[in-house]
C-alpha atoms as a PDB file:
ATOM      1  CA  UNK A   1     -65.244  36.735  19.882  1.00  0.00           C
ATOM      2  CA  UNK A   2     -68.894  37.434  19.950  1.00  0.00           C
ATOM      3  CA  UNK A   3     -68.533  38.974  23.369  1.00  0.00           C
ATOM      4  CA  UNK A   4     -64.630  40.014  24.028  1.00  0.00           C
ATOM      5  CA  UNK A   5     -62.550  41.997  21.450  1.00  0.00           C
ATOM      6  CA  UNK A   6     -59.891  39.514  20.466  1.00  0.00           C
ATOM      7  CA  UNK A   7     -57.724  42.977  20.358  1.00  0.00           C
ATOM      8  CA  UNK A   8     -58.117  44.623  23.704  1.00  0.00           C
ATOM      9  CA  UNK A   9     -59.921  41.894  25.755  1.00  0.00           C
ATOM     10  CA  UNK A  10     -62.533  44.254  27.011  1.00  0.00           C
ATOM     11  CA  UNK A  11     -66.144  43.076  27.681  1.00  0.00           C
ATOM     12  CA  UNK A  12     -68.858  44.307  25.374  1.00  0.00           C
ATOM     13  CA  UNK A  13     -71.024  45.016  28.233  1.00  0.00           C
ATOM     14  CA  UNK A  14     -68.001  47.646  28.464  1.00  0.00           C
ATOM     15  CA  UNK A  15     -68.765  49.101  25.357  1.00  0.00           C
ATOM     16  CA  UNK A  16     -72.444  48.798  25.170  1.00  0.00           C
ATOM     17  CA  UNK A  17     -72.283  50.768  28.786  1.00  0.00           C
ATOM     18  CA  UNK A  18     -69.641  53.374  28.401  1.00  0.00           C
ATOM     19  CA  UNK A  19     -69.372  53.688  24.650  1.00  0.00           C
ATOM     20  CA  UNK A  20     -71.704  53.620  21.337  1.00  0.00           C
ATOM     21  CA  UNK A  21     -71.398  49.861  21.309  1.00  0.00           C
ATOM     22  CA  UNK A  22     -69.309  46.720  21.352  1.00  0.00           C
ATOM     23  CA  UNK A  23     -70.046  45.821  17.259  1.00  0.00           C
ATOM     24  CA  UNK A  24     -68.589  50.088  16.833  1.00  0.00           C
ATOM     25  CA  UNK A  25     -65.864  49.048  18.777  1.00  0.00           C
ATOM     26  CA  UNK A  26     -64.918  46.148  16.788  1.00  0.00           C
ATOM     27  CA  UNK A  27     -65.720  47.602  13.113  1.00  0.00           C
ATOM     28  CA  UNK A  28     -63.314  51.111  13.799  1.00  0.00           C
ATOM     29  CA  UNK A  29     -61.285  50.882  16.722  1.00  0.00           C
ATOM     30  CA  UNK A  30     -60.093  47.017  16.591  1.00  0.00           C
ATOM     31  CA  UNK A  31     -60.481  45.990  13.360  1.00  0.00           C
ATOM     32  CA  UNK A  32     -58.776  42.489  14.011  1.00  0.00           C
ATOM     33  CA  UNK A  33     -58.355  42.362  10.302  1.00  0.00           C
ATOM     34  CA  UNK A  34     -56.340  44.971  10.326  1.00  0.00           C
ATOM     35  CA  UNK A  35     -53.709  43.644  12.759  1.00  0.00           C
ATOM     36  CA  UNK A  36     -53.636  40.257  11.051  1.00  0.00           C
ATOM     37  CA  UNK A  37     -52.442  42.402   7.731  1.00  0.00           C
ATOM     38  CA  UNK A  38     -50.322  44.481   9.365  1.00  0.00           C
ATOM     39  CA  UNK A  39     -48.326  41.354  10.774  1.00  0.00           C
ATOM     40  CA  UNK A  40     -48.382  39.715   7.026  1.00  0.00           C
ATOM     41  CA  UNK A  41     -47.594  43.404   5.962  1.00  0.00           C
ATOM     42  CA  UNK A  42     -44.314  43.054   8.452  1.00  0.00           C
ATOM     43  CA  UNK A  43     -43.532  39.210   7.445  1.00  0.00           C
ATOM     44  CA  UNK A  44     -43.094  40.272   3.509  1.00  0.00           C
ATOM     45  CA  UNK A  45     -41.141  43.643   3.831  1.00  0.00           C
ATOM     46  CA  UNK A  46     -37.452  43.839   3.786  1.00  0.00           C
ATOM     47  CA  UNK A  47     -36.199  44.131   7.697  1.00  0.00           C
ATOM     48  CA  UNK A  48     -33.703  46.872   6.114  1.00  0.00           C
ATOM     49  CA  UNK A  49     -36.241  48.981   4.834  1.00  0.00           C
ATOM     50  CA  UNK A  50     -38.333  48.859   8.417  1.00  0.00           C
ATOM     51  CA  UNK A  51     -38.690  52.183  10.567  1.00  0.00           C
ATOM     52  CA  UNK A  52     -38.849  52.169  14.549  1.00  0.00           C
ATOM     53  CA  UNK A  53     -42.332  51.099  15.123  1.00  0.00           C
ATOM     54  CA  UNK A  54     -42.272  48.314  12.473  1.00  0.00           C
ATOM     55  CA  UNK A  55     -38.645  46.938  13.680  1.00  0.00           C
ATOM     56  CA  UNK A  56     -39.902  46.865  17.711  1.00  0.00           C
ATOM     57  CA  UNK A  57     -43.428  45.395  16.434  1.00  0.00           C
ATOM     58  CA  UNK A  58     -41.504  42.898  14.296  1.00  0.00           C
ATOM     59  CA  UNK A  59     -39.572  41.648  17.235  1.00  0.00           C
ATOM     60  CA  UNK A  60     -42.218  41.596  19.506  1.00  0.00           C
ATOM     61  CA  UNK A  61     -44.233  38.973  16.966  1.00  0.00           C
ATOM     62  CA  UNK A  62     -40.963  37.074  16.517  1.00  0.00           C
ATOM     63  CA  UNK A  63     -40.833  36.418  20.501  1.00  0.00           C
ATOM     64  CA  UNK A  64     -44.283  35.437  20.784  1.00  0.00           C
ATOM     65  CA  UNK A  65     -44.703  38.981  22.902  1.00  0.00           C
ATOM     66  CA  UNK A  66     -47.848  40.584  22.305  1.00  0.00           C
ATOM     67  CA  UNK A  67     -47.583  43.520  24.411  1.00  0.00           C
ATOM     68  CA  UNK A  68     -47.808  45.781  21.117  1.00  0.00           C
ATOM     69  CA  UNK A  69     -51.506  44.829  21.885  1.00  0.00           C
ATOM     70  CA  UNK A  70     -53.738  47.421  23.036  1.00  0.00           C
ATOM     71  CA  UNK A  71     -54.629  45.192  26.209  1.00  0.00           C
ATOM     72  CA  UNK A  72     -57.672  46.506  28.135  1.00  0.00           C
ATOM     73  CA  UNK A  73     -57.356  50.042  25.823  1.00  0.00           C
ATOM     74  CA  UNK A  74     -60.119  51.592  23.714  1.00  0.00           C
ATOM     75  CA  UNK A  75     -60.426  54.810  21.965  1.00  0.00           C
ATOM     76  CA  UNK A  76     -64.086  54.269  22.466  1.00  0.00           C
ATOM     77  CA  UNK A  77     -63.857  54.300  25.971  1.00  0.00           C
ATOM     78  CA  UNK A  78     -62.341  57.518  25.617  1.00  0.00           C
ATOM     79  CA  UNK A  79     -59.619  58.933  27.992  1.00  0.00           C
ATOM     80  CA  UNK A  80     -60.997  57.776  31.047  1.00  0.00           C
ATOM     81  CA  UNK A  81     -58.652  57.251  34.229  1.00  0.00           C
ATOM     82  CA  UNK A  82     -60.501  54.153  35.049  1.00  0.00           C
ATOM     83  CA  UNK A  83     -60.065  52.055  32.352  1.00  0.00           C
ATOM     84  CA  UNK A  84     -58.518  49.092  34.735  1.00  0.00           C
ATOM     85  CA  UNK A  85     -61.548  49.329  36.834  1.00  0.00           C
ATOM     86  CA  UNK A  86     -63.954  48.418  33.405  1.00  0.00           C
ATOM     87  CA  UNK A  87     -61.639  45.704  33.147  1.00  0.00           C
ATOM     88  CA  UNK A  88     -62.083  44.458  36.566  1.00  0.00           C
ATOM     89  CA  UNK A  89     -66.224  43.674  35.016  1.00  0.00           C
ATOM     90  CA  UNK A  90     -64.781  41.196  32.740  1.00  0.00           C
ATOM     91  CA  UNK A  91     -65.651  37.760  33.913  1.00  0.00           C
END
């Protein structure tokens, strides 16, 4: 976690090349925090009362599918058509 968002699973040689840096990246973009209380926020609110985002994202946790998961994404990074190809520095 030191060196890999837990969130996106980018690098933060990614971030600390191509953006204002990894500890940015983790403090506004992917709060983990903030997904672990939106998923609490889901597991204590009436299904009924959901709306479309919140039922899909609810059935994706209930599967064990994380694909609601900004994998290899960043606002940080910006729009940038390579995005895979900053992935492919991962180790």
């Amino acid at each position: 976690m030191k060196n890999i968002c837990f969130i996106c699973g980018l690098d933060r040689y990614v971030f600390d090349k191509n953006a204002d840096g990894f500890e940015n990246h983790i403090e506004r973009d992917h709060q983990l925090w903030n997904y672990v209380f939106y998923m609490y926020f889901l597991s204590k609110k009436e299904s009924t009362d959901y709306n479309g985002i919140e039922t899909e994202v609810s059935k994706k946790i209930e599967s064990g599918d994380i694909s609601w998961f900004p994998m290899m994404k960043a606002i940080s990074i910006g729009e940038q058509e390579d995005q895979n190809e900053l992935a492919d520095i991962v180790v």
